[in-house]
Protein backbone atom coordinates (compact mmCIF):
# COMPACT_ATOMS: atom_id res chain seq x y z
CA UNK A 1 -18.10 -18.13 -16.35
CA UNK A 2 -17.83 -17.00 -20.14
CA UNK A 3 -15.09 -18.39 -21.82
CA UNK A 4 -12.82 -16.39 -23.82
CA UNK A 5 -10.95 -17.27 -26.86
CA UNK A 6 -7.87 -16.34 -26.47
CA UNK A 7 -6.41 -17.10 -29.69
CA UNK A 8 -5.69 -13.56 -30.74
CA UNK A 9 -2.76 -12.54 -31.66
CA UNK A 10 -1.08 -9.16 -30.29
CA UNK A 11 2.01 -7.30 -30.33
CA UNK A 12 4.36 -7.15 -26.91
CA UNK A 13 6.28 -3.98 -25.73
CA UNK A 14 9.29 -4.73 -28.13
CA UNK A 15 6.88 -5.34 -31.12
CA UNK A 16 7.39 -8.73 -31.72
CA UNK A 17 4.40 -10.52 -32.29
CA UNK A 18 2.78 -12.48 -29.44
CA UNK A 19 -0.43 -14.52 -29.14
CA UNK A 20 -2.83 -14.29 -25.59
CA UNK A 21 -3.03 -18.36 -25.68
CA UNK A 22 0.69 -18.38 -24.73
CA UNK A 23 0.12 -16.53 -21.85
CA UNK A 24 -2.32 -18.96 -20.50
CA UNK A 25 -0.23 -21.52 -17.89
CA UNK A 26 -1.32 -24.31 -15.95
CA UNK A 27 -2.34 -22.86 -12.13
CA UNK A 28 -1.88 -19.19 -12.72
CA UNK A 29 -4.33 -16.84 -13.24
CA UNK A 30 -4.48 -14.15 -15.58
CA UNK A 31 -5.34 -9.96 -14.61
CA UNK A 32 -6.46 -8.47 -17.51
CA UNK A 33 -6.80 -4.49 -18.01
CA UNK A 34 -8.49 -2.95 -20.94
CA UNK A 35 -6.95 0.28 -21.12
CA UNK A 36 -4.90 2.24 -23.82
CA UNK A 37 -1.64 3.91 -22.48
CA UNK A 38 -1.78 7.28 -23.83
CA UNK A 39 -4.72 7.92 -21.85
CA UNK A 40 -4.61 11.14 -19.88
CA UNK A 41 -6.89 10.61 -16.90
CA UNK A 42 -8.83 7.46 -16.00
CA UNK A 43 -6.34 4.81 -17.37
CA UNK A 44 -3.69 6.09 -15.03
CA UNK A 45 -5.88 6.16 -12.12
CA UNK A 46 -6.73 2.48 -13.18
CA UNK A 47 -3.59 1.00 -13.47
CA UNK A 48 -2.09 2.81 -10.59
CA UNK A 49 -4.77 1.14 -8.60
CA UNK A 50 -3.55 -2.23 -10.16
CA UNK A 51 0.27 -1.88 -9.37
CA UNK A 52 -0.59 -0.70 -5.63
CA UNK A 53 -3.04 -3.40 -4.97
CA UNK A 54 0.06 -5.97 -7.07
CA UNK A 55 2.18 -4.66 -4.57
CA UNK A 56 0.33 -4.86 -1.74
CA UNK A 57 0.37 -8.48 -2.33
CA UNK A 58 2.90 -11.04 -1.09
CA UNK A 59 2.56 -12.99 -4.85
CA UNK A 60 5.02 -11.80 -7.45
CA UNK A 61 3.44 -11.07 -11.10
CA UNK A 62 5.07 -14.30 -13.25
CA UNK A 63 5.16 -16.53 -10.07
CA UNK A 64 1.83 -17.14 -9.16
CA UNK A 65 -0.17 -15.12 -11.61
CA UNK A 66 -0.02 -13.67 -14.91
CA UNK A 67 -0.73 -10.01 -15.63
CA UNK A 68 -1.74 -8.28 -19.30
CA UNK A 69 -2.57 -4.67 -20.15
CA UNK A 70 -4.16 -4.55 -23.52
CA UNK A 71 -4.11 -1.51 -25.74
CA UNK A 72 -7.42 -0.43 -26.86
CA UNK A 73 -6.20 2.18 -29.34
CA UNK A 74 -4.81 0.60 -32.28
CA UNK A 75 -2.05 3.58 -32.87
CA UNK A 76 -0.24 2.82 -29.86
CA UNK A 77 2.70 0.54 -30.71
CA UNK A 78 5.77 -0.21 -28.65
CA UNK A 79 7.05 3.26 -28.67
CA UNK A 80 4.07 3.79 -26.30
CA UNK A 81 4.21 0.54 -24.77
CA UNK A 82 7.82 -0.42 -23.61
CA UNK A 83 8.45 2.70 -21.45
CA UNK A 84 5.02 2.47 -19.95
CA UNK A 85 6.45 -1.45 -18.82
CA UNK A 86 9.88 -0.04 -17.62
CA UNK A 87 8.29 2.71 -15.72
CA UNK A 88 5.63 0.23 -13.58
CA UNK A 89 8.54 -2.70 -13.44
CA UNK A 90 10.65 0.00 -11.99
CA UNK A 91 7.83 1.04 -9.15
CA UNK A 92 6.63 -2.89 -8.86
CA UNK A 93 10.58 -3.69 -7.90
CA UNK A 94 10.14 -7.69 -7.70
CA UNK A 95 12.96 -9.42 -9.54
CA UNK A 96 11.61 -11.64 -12.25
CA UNK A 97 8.36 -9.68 -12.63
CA UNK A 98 8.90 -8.93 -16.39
CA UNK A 99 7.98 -12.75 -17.38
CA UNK A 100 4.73 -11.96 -15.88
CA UNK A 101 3.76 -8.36 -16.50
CA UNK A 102 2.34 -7.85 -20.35
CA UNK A 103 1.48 -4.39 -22.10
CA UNK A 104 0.27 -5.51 -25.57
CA UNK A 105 -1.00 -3.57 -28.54
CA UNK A 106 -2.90 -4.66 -31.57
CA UNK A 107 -4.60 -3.87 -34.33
CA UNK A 108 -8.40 -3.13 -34.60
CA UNK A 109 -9.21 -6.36 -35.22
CA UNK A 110 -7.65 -8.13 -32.69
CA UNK A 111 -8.33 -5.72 -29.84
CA UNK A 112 -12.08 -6.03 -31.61
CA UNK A 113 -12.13 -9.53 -31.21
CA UNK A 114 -11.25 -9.65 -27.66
CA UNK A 115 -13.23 -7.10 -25.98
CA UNK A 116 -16.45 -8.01 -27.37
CA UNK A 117 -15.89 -11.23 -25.45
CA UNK A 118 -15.49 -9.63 -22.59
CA UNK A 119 -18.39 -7.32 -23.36
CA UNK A 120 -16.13 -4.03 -22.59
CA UNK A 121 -17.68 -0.83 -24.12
CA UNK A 122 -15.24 1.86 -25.46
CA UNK A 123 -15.85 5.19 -28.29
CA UNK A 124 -13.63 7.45 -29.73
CA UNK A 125 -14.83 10.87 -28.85
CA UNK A 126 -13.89 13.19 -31.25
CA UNK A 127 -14.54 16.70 -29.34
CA UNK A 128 -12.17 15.49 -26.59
CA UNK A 129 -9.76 13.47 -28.81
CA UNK A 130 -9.80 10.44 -26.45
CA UNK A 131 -11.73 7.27 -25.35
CA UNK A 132 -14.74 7.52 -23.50
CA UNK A 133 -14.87 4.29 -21.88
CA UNK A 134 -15.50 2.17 -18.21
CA UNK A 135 -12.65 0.76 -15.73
CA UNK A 136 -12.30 -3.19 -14.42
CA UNK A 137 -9.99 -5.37 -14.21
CA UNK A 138 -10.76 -9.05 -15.22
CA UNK A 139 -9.32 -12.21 -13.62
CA UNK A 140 -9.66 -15.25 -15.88
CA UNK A 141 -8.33 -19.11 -15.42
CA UNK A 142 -5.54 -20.32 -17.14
CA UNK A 143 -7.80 -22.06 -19.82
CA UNK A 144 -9.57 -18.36 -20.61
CA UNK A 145 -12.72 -18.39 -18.47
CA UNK A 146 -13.59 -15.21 -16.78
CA UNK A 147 -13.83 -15.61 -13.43
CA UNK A 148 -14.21 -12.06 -11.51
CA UNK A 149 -14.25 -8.78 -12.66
CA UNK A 150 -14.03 -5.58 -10.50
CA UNK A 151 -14.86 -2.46 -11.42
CA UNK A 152 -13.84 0.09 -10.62
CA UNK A 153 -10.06 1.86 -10.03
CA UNK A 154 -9.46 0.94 -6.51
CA UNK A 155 -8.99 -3.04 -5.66
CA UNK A 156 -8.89 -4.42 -2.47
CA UNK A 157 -5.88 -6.91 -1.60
CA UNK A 158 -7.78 -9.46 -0.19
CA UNK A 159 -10.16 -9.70 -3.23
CA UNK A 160 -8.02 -9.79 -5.70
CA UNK A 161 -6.33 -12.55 -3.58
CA UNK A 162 -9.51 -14.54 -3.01
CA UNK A 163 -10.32 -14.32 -7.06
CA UNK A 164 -6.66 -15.50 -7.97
CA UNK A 165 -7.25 -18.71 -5.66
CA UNK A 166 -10.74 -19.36 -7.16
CA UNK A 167 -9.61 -18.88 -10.93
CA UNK A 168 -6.28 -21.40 -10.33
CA UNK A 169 -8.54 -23.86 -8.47
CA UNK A 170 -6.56 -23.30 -5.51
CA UNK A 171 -3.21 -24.38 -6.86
CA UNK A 172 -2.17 -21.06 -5.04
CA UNK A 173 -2.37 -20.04 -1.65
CA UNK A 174 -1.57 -20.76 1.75
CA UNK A 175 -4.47 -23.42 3.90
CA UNK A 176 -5.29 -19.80 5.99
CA UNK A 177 -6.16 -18.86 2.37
CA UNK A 178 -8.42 -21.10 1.37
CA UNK A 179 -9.78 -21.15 4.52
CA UNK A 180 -10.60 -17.67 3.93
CA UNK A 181 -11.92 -18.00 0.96
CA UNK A 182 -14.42 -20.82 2.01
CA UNK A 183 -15.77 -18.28 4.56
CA UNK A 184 -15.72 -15.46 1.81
CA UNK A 185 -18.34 -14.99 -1.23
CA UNK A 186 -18.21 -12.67 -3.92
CA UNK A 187 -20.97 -10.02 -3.99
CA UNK A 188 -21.50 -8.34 -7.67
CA UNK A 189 -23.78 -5.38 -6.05
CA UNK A 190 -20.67 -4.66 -3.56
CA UNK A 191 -17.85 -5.17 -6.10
CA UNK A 192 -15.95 -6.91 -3.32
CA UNK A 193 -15.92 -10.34 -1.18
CA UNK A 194 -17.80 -10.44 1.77
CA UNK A 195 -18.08 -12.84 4.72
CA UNK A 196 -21.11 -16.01 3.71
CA UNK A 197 -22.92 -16.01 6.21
CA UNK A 198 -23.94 -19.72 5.49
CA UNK A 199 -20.54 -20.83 6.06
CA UNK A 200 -20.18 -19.35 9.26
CA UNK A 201 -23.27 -21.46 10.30
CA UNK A 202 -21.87 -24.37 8.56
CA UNK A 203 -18.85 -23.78 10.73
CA UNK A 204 -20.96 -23.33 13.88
CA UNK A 205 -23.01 -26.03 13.70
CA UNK A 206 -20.20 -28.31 12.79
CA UNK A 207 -18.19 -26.88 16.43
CA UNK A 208 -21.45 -27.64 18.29
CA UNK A 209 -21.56 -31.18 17.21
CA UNK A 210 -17.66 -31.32 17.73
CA UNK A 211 -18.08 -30.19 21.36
CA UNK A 212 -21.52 -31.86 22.09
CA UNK A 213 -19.80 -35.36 20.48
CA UNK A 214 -16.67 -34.51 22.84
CA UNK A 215 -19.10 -33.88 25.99
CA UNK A 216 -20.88 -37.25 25.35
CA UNK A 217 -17.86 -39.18 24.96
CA UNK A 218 -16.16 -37.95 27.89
CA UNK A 219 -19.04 -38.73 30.43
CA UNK A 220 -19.54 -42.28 28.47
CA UNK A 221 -15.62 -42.93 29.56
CA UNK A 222 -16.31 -41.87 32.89
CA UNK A 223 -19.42 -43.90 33.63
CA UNK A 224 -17.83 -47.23 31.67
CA UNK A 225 -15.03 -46.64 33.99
CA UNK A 226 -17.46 -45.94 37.35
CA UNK A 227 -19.38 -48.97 36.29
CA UNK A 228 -16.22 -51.11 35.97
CA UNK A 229 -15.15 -50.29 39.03
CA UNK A 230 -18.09 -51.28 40.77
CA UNK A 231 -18.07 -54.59 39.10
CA UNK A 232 -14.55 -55.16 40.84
């Protein structure tokens, strides 16, 4: 529910200067990864995660949804950056991806600015010469308020699928989604979406009074029509 400024500006993989607000369009929602690119263990893991759970998907990164990776290290440039995109366009193979799949860089300012927002905790740590830092993807709404976040390195399909159609106010997504997702809720402590029980009962009670209404009806038919054919 915090909203995020996203008036920062960045740098895209061919170094040309590019600001977060012009990312942000009407009914798609935007994945965000902290990360930094040069990382040699958990970022991987992270953002191999991403691109299999992307994949696993039937929506296409530009189409439906918007998807940044933003540099925490301000060294990294687009030397670091633009074969890191080629190399996960290459294994994401949808045609037209690349107007929907960001890596950005920035300087310390910028990147400063933004994760503070989003309340993301990173250190250089000098005896290991790399950052020391925690794993999650974000999912925010087109206008920059943080909707889910999941931590973690592993994301299920059908969550991330369930937070895109909450964040674009389900301009996305098939009726058997949003179906799904009024049976679903998010739960924090579980880092996933889990049935709501409430709903369910909704549902039942709302099938009783469906069938009961349908019973009553019936036998009113068939005793007006009894009756009538008494009269005659």
């Amino acid at each position: 529910g915090k909203k995020v400024n996203l008036d920062i500006d960045f740098f895209d993989d061919h170094g040309n200067p590019v600001n977060l607000k012009d990312f942000a369009v009407k009914g798609k929602p935007i994945l965000l990864s902290p990360v930094y690119f040069k990382c040699p263990t958990l970022c991987n893991y992270h953002m191999n995660g991403v691109m299999k759970t992307l994949k696993a998907l039937d929506w296409t990164a530009g189409k439906e949804f918007i998807y940044i990776a933003v540099s925490f290290n301000p060294n990294e440039t687009k030397e670091v950056s633009h074969p890191k995109k080629l190399a996960y366009l290459k294994e994401y193979g949808r045609a037209g991806a690349e107007t929907g799949f960001h890596l950005l860089t920035g300087t310390d300012e910028s990147i400063d600015l933004l994760l503070k927002q989003l309340e993301f905790r990173y250190r250089w740590d000098e005896p290991s010469k790399q950052y020391i830092h925690a794993s999650g993807i974000y999912v925010l709404t087109p206008d920059g308020f943080v909707s889910r976040i999941f931590q973690g390195i592993q994301f299920g399909e059908r969550d991330l699928r369930l937070a895109f159609m909450e964040a674009s106010e389900g301009k996305i997504g098939s009726f058997v989604d949003r179906f799904a997702l009024f049976c679903f809720q998010f739960d924090p402590r579980k880092n996933k979406y889990t049935i709501y029980a409430y709903r369910i009962m909704q549902m039942g009670a709302g099938f009783t009074l469906l069938a009961l209404a349908s019973f009553l009806f019936i036998n009113w038919r068939k005793s007006s029509k009894n009756n009538h054919q008494g009269v005659l």
